[in-house]
PDB file of N, CA and C in Angstrom:
ATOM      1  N   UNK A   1     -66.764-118.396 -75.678  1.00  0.00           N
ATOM      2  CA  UNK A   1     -66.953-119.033 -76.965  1.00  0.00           C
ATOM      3  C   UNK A   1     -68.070-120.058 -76.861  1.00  0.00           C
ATOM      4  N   UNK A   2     -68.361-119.906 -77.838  1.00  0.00           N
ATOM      5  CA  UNK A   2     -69.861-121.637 -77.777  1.00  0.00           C
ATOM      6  C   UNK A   2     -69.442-122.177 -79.435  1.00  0.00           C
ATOM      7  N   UNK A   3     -70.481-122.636 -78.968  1.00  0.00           N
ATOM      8  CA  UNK A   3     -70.721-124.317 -80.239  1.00  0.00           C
ATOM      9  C   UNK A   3     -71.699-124.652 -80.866  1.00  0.00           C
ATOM     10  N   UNK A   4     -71.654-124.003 -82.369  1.00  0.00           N
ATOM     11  CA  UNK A   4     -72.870-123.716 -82.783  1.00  0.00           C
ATOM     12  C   UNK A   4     -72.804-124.756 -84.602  1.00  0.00           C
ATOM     13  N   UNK A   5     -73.976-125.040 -84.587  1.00  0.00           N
ATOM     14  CA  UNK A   5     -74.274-126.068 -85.717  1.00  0.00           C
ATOM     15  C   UNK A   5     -74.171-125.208 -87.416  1.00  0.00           C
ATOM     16  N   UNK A   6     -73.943-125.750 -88.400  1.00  0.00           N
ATOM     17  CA  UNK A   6     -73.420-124.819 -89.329  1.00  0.00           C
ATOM     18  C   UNK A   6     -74.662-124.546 -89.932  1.00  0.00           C
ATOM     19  N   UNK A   7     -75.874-125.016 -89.805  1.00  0.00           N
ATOM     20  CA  UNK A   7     -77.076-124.340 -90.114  1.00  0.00           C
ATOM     21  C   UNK A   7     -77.821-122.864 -89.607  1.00  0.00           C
ATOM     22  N   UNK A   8     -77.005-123.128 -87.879  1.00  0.00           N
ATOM     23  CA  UNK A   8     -77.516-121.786 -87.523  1.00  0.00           C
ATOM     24  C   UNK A   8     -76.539-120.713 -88.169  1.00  0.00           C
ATOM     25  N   UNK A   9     -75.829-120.728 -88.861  1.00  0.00           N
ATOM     26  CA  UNK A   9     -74.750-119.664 -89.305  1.00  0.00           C
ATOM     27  C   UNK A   9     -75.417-119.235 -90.506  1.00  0.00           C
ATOM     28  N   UNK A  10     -75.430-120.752 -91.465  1.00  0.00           N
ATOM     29  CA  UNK A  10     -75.611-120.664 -92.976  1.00  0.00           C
ATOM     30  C   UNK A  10     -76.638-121.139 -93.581  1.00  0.00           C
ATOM     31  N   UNK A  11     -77.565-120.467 -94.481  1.00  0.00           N
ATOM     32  CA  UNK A  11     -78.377-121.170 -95.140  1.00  0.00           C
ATOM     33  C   UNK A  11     -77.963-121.768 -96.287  1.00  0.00           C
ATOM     34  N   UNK A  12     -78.325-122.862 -96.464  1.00  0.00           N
ATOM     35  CA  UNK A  12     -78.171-123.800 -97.910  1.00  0.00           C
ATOM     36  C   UNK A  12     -79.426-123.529 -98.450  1.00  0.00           C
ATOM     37  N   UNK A  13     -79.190-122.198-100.049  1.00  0.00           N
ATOM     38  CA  UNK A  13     -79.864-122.036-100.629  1.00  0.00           C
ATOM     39  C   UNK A  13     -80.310-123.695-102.050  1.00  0.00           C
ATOM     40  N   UNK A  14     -81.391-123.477-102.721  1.00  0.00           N
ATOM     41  CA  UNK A  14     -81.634-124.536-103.615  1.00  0.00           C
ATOM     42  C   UNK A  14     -80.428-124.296-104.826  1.00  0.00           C
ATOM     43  N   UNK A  15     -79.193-123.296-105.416  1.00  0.00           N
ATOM     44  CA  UNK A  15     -78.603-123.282-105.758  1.00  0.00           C
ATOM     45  C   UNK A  15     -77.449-124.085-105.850  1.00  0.00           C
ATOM     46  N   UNK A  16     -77.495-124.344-104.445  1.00  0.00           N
ATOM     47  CA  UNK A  16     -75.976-125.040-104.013  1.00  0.00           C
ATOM     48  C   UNK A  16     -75.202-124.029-103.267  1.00  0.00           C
ATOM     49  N   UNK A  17     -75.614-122.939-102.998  1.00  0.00           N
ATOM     50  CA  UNK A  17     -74.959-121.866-102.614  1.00  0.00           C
ATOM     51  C   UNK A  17     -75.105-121.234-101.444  1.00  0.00           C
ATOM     52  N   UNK A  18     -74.135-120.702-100.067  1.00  0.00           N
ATOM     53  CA  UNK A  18     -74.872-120.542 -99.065  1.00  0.00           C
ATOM     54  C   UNK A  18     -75.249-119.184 -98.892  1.00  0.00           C
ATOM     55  N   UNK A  19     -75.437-118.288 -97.561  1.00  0.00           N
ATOM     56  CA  UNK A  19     -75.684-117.327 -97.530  1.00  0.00           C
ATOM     57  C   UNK A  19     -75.477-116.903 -95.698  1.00  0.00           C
ATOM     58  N   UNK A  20     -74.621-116.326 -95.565  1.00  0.00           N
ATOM     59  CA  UNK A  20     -75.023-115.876 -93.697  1.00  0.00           C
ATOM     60  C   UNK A  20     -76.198-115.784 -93.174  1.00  0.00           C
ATOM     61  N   UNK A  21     -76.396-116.124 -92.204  1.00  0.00           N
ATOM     62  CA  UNK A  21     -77.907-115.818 -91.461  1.00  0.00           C
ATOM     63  C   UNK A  21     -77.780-114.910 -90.631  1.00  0.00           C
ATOM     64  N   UNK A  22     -76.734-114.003 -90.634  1.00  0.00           N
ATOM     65  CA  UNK A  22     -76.200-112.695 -89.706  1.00  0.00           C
ATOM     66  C   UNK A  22     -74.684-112.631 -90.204  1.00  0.00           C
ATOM     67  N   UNK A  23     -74.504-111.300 -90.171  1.00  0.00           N
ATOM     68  CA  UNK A  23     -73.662-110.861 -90.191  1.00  0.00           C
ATOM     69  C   UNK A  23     -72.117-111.500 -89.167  1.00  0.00           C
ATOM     70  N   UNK A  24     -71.117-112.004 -90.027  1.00  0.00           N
ATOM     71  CA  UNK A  24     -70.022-112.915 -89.693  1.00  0.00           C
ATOM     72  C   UNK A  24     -68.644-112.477 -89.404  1.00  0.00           C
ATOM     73  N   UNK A  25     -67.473-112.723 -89.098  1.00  0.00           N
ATOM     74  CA  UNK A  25     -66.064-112.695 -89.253  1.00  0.00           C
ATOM     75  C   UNK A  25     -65.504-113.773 -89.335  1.00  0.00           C
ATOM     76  N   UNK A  26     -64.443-113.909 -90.396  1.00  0.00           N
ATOM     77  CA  UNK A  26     -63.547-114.854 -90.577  1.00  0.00           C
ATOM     78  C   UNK A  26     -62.222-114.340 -91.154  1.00  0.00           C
ATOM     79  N   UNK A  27     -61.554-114.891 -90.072  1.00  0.00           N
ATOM     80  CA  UNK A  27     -60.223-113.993 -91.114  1.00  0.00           C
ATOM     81  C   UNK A  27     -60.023-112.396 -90.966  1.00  0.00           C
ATOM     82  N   UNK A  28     -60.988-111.626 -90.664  1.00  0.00           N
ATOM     83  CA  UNK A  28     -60.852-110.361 -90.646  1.00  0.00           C
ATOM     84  C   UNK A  28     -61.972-110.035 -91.815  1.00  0.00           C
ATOM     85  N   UNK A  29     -62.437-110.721 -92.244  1.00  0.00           N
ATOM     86  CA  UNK A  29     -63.445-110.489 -93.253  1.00  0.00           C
ATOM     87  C   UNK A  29     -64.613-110.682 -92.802  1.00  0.00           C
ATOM     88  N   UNK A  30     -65.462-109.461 -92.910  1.00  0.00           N
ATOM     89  CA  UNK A  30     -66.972-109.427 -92.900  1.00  0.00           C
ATOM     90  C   UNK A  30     -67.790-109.974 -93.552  1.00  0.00           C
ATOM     91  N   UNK A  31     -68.594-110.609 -93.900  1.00  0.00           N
ATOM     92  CA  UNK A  31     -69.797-111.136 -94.639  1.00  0.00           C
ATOM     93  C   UNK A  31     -71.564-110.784 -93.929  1.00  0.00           C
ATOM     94  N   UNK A  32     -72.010-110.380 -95.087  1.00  0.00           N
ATOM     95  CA  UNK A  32     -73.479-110.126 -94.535  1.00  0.00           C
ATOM     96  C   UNK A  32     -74.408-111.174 -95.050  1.00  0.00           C
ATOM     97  N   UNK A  33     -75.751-111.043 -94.468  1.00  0.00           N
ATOM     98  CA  UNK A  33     -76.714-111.721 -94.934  1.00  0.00           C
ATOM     99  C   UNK A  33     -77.198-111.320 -96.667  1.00  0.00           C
ATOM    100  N   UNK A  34     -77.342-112.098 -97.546  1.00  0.00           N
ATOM    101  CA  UNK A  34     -77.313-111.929 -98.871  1.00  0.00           C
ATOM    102  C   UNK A  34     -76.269-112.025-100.075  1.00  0.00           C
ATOM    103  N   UNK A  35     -74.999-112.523 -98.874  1.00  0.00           N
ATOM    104  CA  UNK A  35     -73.829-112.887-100.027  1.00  0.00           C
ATOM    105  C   UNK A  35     -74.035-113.853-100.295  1.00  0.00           C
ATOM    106  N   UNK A  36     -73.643-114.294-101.713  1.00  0.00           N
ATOM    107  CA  UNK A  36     -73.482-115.438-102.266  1.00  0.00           C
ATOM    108  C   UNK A  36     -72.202-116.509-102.387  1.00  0.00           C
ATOM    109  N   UNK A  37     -72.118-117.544-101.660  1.00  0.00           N
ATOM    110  CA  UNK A  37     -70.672-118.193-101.028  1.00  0.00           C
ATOM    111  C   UNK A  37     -70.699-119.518-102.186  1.00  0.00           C
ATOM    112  N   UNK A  38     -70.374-119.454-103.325  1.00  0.00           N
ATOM    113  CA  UNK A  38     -70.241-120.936-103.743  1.00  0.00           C
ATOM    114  C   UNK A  38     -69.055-121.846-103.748  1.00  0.00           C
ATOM    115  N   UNK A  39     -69.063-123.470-104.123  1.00  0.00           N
ATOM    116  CA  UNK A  39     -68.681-124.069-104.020  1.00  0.00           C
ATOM    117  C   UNK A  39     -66.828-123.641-104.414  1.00  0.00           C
ATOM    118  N   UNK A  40     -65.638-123.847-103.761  1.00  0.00           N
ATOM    119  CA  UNK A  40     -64.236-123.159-104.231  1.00  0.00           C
ATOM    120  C   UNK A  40     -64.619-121.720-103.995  1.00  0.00           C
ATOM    121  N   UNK A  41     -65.291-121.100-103.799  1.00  0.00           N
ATOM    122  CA  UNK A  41     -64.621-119.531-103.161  1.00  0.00           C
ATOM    123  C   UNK A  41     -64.530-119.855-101.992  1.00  0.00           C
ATOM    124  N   UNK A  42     -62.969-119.166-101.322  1.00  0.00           N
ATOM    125  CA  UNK A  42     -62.611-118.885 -99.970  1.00  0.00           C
ATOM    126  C   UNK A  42     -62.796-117.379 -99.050  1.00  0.00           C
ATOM    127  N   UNK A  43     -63.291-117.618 -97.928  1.00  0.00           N
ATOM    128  CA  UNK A  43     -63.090-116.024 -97.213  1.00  0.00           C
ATOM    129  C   UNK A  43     -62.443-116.529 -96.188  1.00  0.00           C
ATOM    130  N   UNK A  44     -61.287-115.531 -95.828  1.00  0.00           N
ATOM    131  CA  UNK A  44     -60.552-116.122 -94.575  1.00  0.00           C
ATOM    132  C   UNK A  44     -59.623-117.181 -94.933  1.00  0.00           C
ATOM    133  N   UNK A  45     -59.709-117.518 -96.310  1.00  0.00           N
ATOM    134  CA  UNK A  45     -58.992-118.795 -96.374  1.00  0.00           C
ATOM    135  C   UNK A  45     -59.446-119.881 -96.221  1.00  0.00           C
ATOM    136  N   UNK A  46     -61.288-120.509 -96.235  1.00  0.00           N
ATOM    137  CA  UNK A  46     -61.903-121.176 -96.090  1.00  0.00           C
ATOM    138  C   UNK A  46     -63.006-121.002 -96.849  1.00  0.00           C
ATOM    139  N   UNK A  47     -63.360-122.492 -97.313  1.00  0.00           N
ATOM    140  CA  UNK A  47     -64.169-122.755 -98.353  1.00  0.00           C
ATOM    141  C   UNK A  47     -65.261-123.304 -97.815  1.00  0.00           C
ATOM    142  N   UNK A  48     -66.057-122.821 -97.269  1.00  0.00           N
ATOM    143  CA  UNK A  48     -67.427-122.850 -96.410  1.00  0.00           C
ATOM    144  C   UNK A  48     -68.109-124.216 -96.562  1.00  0.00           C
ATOM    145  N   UNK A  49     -68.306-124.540 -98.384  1.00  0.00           N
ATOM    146  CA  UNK A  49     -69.218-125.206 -98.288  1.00  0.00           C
ATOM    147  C   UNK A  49     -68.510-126.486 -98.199  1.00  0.00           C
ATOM    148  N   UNK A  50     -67.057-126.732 -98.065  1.00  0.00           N
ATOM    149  CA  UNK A  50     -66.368-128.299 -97.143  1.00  0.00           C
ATOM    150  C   UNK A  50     -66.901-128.296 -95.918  1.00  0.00           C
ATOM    151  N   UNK A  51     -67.315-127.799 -95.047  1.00  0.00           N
ATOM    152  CA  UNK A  51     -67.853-128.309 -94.000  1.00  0.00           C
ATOM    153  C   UNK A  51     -69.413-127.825 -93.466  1.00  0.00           C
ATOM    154  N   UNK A  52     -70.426-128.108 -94.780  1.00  0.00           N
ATOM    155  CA  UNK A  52     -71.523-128.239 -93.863  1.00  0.00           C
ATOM    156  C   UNK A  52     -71.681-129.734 -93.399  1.00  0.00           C
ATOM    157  N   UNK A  53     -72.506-129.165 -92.307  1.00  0.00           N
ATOM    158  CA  UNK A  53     -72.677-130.061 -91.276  1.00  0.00           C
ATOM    159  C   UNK A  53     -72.051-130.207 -90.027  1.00  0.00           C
ATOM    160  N   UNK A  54     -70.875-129.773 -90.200  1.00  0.00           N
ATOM    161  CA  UNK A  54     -70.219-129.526 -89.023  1.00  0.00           C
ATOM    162  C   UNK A  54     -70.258-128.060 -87.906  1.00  0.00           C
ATOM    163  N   UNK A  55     -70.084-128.283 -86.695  1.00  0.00           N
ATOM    164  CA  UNK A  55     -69.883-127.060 -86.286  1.00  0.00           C
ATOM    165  C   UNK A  55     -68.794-126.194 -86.476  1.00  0.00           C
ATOM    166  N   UNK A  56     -69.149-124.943 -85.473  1.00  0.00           N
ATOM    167  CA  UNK A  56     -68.472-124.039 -85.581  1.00  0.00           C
ATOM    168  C   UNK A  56     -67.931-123.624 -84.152  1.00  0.00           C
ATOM    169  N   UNK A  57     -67.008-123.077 -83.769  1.00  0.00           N
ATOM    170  CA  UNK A  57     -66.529-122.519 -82.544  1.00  0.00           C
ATOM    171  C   UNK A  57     -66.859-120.897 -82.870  1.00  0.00           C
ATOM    172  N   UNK A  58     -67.847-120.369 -82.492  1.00  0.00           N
ATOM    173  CA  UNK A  58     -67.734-118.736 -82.370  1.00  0.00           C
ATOM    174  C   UNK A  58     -67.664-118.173 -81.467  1.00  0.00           C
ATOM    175  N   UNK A  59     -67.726-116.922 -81.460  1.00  0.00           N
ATOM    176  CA  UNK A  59     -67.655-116.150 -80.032  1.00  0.00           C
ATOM    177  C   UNK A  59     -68.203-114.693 -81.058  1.00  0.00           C
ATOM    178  N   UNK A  60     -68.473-113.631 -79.934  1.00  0.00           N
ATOM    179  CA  UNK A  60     -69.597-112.632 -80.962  1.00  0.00           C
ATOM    180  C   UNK A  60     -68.692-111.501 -80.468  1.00  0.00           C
ATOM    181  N   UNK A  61     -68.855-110.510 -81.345  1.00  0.00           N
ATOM    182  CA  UNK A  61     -68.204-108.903 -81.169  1.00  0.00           C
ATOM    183  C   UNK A  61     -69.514-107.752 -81.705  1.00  0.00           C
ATOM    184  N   UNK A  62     -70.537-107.282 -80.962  1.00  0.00           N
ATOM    185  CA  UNK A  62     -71.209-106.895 -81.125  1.00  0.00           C
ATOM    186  C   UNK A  62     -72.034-107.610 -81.787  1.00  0.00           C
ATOM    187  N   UNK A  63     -72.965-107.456 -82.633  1.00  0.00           N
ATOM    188  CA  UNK A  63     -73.479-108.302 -83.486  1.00  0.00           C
ATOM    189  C   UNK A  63     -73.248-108.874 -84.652  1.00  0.00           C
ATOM    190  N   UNK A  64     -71.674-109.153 -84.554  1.00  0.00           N
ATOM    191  CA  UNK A  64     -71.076-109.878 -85.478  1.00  0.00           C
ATOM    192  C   UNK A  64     -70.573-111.053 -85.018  1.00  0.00           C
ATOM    193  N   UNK A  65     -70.845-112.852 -85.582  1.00  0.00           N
ATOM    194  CA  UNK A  65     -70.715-113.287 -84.694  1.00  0.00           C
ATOM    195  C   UNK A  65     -69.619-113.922 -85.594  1.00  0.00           C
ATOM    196  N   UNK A  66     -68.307-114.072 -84.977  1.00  0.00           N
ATOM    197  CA  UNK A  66     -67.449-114.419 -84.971  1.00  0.00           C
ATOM    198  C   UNK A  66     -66.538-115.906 -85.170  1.00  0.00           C
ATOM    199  N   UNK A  67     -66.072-116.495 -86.366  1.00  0.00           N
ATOM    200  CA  UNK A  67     -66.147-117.581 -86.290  1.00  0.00           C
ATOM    201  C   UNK A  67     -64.628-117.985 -86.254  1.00  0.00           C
ATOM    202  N   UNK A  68     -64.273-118.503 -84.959  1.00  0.00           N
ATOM    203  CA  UNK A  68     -63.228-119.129 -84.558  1.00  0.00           C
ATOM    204  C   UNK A  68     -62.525-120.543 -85.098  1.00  0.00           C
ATOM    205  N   UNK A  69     -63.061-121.443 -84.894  1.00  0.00           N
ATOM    206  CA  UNK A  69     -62.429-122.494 -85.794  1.00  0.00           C
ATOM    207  C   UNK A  69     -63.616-123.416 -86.360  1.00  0.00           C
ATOM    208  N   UNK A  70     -63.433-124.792 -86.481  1.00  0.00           N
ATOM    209  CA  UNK A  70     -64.336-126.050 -86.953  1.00  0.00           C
ATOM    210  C   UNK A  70     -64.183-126.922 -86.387  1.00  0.00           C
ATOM    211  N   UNK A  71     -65.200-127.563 -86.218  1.00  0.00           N
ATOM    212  CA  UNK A  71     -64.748-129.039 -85.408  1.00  0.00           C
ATOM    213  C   UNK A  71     -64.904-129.561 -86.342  1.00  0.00           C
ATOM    214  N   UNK A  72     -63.872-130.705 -86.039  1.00  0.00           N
ATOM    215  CA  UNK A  72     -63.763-132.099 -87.161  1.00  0.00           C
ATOM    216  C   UNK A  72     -65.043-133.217 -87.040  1.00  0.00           C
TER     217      UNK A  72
END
């Protein structure tokens, strides 16, 4: 597993809205580059845009990289 900053995951479009920067897992749910994540939608049961800025705990399964928990 590593420790990765929530920018390298997600872009913060000028919308307010983010977007994967690769292909993800959370929850059992896939996300690709070009979804649109706004503010109150959950995947996995998590609402993305409460924690930018913070990291991430991932670990990768092929080229999906895998997101394990959050650091506080």
């Amino acid at each position: 597993m590593a420790r990765i900053n929530f920018g390298s995951v997600f872009e913060e479009r000028p919308d307010r809205t983010l977007t994967p920067r690769q292909r993800i897992r959370v929850g059992g749910i896939e996300l690709s580059p070009g979804v649109s994540i706004g503010q109150g939608v959950a995947f996995g049961g998590i609402d993305f845009t409460k924690f930018i800025g913070r990291d991430f705990d991932v670990d990768t399964d092929g080229n999906v990289l895998v997101i394990k928990g959050i650091y506080q």
